[in-house]
N, C-alpha and C. Protein backbone atom coordinates (compact mmCIF):
# COMPACT_ATOMS: atom_id res chain seq x y z
N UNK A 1 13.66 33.50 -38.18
CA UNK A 1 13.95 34.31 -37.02
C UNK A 1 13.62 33.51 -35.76
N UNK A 2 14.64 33.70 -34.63
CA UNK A 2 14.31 32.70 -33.55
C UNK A 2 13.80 34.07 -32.19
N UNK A 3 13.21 33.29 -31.31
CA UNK A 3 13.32 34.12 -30.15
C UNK A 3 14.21 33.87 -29.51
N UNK A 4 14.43 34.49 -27.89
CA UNK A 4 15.62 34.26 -27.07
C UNK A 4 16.15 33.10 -26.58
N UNK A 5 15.07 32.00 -27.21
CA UNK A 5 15.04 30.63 -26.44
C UNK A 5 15.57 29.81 -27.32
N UNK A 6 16.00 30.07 -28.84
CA UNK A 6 16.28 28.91 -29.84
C UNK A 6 14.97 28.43 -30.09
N UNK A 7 13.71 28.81 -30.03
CA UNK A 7 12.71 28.60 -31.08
C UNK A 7 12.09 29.32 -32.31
N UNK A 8 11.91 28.67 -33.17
CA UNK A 8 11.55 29.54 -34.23
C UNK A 8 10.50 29.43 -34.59
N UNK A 9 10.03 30.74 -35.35
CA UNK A 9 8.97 31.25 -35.03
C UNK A 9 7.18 30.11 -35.29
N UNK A 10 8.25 28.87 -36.19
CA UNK A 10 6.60 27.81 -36.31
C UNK A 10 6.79 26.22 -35.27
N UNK A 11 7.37 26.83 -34.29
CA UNK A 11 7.53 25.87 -33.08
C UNK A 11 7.85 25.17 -32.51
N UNK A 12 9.10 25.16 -33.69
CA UNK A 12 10.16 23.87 -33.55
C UNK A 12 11.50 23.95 -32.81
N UNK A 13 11.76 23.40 -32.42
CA UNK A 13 12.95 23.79 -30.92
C UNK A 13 14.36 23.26 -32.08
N UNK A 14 15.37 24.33 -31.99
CA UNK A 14 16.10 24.22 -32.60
C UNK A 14 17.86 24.25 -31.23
N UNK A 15 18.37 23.39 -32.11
CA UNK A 15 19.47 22.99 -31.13
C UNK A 15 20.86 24.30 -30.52
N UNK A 16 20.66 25.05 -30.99
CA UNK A 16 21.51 26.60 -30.18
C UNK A 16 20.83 27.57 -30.07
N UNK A 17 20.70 28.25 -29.35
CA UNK A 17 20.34 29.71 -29.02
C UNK A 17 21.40 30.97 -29.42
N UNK A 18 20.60 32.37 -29.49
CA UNK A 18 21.60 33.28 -30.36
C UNK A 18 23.12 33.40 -29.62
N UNK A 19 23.26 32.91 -28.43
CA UNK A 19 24.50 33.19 -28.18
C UNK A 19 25.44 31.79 -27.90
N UNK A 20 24.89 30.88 -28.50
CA UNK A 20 25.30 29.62 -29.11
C UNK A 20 25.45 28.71 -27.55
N UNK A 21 24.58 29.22 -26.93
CA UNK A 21 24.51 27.82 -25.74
C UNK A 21 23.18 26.58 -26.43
N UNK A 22 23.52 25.47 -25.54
CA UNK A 22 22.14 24.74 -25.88
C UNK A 22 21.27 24.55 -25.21
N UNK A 23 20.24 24.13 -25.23
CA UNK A 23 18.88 24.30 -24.95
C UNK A 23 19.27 23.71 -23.79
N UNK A 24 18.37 23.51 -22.65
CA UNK A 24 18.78 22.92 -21.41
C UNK A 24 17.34 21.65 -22.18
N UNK A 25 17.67 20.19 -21.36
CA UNK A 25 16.89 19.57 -21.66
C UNK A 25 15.54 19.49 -21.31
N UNK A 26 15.07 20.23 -20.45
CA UNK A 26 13.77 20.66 -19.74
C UNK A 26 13.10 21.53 -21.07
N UNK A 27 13.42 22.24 -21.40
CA UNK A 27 13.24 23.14 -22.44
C UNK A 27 12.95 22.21 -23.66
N UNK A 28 13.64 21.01 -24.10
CA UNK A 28 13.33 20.84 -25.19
C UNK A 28 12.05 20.06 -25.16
N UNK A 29 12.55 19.10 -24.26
CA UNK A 29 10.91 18.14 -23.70
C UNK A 29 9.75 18.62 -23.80
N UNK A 30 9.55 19.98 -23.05
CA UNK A 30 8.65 20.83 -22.89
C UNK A 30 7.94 21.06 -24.16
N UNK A 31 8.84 21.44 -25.20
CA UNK A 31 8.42 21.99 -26.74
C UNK A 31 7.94 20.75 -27.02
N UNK A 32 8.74 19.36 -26.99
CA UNK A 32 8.37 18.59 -28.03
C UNK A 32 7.18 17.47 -27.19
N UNK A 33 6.89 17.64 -25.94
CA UNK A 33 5.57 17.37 -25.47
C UNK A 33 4.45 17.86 -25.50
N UNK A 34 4.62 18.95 -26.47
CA UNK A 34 3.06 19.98 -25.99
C UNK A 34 3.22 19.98 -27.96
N UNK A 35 4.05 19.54 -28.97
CA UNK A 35 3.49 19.52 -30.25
C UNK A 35 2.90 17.79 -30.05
N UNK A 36 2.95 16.93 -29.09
CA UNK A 36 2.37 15.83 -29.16
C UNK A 36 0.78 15.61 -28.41
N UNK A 37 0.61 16.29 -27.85
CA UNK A 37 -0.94 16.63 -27.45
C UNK A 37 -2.21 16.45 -28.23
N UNK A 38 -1.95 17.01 -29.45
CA UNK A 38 -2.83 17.17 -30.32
C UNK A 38 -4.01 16.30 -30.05
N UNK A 39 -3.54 14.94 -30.22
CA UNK A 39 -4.78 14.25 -30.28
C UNK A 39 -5.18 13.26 -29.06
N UNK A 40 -4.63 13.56 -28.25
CA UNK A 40 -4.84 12.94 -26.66
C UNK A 40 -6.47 13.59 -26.19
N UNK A 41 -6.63 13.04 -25.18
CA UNK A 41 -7.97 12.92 -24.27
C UNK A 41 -7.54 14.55 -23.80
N UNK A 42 -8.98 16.00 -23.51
CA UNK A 42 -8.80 16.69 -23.38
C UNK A 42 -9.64 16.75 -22.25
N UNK A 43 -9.36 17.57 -20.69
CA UNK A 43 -9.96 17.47 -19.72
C UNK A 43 -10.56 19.08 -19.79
N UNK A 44 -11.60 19.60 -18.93
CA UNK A 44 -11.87 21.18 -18.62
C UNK A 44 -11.92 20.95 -16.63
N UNK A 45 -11.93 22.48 -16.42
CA UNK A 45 -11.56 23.00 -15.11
C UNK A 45 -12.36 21.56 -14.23
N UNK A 46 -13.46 22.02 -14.78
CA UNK A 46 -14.51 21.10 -13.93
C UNK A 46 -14.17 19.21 -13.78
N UNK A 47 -13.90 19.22 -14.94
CA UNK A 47 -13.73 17.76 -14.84
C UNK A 47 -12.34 17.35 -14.44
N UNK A 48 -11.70 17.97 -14.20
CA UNK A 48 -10.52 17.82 -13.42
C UNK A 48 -11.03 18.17 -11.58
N UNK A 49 -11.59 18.72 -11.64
CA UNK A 49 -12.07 19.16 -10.14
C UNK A 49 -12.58 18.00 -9.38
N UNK A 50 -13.71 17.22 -10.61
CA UNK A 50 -14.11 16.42 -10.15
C UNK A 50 -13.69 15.08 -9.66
N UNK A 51 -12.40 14.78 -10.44
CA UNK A 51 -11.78 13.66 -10.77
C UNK A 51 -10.74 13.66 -9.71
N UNK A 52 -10.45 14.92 -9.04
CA UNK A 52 -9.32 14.96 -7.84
C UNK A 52 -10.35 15.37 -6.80
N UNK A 53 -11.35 15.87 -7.08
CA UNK A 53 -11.52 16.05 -5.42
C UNK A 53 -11.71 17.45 -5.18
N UNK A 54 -11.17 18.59 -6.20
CA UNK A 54 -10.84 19.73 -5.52
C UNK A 54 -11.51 21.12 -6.14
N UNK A 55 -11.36 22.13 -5.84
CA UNK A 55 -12.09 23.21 -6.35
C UNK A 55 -12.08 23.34 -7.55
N UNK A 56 -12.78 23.93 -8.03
CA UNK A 56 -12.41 24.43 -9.26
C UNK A 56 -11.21 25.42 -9.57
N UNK A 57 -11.54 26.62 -8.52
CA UNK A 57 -10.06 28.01 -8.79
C UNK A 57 -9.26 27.48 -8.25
N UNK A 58 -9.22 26.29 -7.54
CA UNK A 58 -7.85 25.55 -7.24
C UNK A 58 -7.20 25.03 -8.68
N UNK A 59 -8.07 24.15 -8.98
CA UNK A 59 -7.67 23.48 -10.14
C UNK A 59 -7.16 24.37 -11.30
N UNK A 60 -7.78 25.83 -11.48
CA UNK A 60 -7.49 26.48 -12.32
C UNK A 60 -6.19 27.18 -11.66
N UNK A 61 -5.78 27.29 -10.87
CA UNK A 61 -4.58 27.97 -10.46
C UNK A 61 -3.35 26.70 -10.54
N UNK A 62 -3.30 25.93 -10.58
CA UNK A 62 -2.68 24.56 -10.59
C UNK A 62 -2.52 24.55 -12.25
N UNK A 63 -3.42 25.15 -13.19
CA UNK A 63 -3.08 24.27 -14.41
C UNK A 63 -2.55 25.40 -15.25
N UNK A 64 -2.90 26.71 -14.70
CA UNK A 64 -2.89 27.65 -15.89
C UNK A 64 -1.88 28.30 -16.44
N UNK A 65 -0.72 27.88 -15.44
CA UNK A 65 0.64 28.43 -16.01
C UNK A 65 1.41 26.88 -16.86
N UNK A 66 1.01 25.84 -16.80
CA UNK A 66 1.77 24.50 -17.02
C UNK A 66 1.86 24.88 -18.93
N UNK A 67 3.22 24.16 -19.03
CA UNK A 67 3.23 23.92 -20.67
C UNK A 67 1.90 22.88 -21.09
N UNK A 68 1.89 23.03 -21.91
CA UNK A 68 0.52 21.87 -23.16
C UNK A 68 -0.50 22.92 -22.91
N UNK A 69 -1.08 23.19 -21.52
CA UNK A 69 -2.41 24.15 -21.67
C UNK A 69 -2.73 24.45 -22.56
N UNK A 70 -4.34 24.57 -23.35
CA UNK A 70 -4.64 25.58 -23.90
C UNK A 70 -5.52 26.64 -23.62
N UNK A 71 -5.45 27.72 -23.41
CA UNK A 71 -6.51 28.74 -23.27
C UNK A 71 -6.80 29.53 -24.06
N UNK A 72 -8.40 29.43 -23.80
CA UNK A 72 -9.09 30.19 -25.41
C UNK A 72 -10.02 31.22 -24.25
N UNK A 73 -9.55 32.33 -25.02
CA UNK A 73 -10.12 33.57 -24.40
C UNK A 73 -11.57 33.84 -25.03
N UNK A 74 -12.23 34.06 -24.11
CA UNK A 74 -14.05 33.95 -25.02
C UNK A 74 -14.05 35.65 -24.63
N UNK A 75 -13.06 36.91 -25.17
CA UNK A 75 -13.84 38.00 -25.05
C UNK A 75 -12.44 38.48 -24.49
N UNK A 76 -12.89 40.05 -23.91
CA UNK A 76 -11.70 40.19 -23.15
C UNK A 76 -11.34 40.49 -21.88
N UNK A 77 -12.22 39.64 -20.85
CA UNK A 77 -12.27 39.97 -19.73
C UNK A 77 -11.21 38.17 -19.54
N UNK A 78 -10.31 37.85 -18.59
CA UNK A 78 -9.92 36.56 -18.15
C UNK A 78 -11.18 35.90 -17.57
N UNK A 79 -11.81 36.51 -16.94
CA UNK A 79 -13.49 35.63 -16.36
C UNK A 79 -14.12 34.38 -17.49
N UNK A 80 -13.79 34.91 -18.74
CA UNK A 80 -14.20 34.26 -19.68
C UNK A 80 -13.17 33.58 -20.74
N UNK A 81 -12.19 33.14 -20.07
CA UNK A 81 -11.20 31.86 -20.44
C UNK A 81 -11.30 30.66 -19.86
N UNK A 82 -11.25 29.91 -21.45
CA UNK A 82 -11.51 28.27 -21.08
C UNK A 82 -10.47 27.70 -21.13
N UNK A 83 -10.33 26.39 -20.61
CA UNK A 83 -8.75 25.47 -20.43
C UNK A 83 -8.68 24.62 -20.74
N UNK A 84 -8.48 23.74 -21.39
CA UNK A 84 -8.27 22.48 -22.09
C UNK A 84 -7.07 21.74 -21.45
N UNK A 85 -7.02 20.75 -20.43
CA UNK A 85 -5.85 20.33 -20.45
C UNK A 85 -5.44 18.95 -21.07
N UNK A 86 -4.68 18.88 -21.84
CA UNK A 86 -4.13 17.25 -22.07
C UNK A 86 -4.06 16.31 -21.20
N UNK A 87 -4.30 15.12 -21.54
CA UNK A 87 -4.20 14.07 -20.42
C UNK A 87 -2.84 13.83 -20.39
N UNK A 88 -1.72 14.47 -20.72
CA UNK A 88 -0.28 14.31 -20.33
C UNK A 88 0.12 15.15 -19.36
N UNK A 89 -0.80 16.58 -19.73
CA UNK A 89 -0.29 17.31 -18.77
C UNK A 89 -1.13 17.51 -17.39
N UNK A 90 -2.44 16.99 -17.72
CA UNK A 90 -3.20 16.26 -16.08
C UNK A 90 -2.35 15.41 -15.06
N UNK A 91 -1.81 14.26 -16.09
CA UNK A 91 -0.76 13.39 -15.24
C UNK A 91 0.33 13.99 -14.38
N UNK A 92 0.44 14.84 -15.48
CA UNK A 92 2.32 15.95 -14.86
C UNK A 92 1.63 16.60 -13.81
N UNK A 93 0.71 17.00 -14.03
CA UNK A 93 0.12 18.03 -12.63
C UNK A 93 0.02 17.29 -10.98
N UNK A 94 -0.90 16.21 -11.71
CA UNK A 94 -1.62 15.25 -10.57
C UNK A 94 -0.32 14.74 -9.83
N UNK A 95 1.05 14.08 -10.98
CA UNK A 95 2.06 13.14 -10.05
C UNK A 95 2.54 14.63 -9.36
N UNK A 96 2.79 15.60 -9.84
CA UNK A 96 3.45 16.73 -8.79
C UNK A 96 2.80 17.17 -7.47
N UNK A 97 1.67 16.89 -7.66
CA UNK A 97 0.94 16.88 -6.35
C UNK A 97 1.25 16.35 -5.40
N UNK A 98 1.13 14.96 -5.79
CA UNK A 98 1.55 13.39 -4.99
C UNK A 98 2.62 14.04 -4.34
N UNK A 99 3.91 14.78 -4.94
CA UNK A 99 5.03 14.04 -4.66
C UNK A 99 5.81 15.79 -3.78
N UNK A 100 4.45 16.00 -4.10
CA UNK A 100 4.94 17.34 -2.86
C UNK A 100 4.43 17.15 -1.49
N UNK A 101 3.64 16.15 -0.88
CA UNK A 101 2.84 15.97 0.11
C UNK A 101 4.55 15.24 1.23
């Protein structure tokens, strides 16, 4: 069974969607950069803060919608979610910064 996007359900990006368009290529990248993460260098809020310069709820507002993220909910308040970011998707963040100035 796929969702609306042409993925199925164990994460693998499959080449049509149910109404037989194809994936746009942003879409597939996306999938098949965030199953390559796994074993890359993992950063948290703080150490990204530190390493640019900038707040922390900055940094967390900057990372928390990006593909690769991971967030692990410690409970059920959001106060108590942690972030893991990949050092691929630090890079993607950091050059988008750059290149919005």
């Amino acid at each position: 069974m796929r969702d609306g996007r042409g993925l199925s359900p164990w994460g693998g990006a499959k080449g049509l969607v149910r109404n037989e368009t194809a994936l746009k290529f942003d879409e597939i990248s996306t999938v098949s950069s965030v199953k390559n993460t796994a074993f890359e260098k993992h950063y948290r809020i703080g150490d990204l803060a530190r390493l640019w310069g900038l707040g922390r709820e900055t940094v967390r507002k900057l990372v928390k919608d990006d593909p690769g993220v991971i967030k692990i909910r410690m409970g059920r308040k959001k106060a108590h979610t942690m972030y893991s970011v990949p050092e691929s998707a630090a890079h993607r963040i950091h050059t988008r910064l750059l290149n919005t100035a």
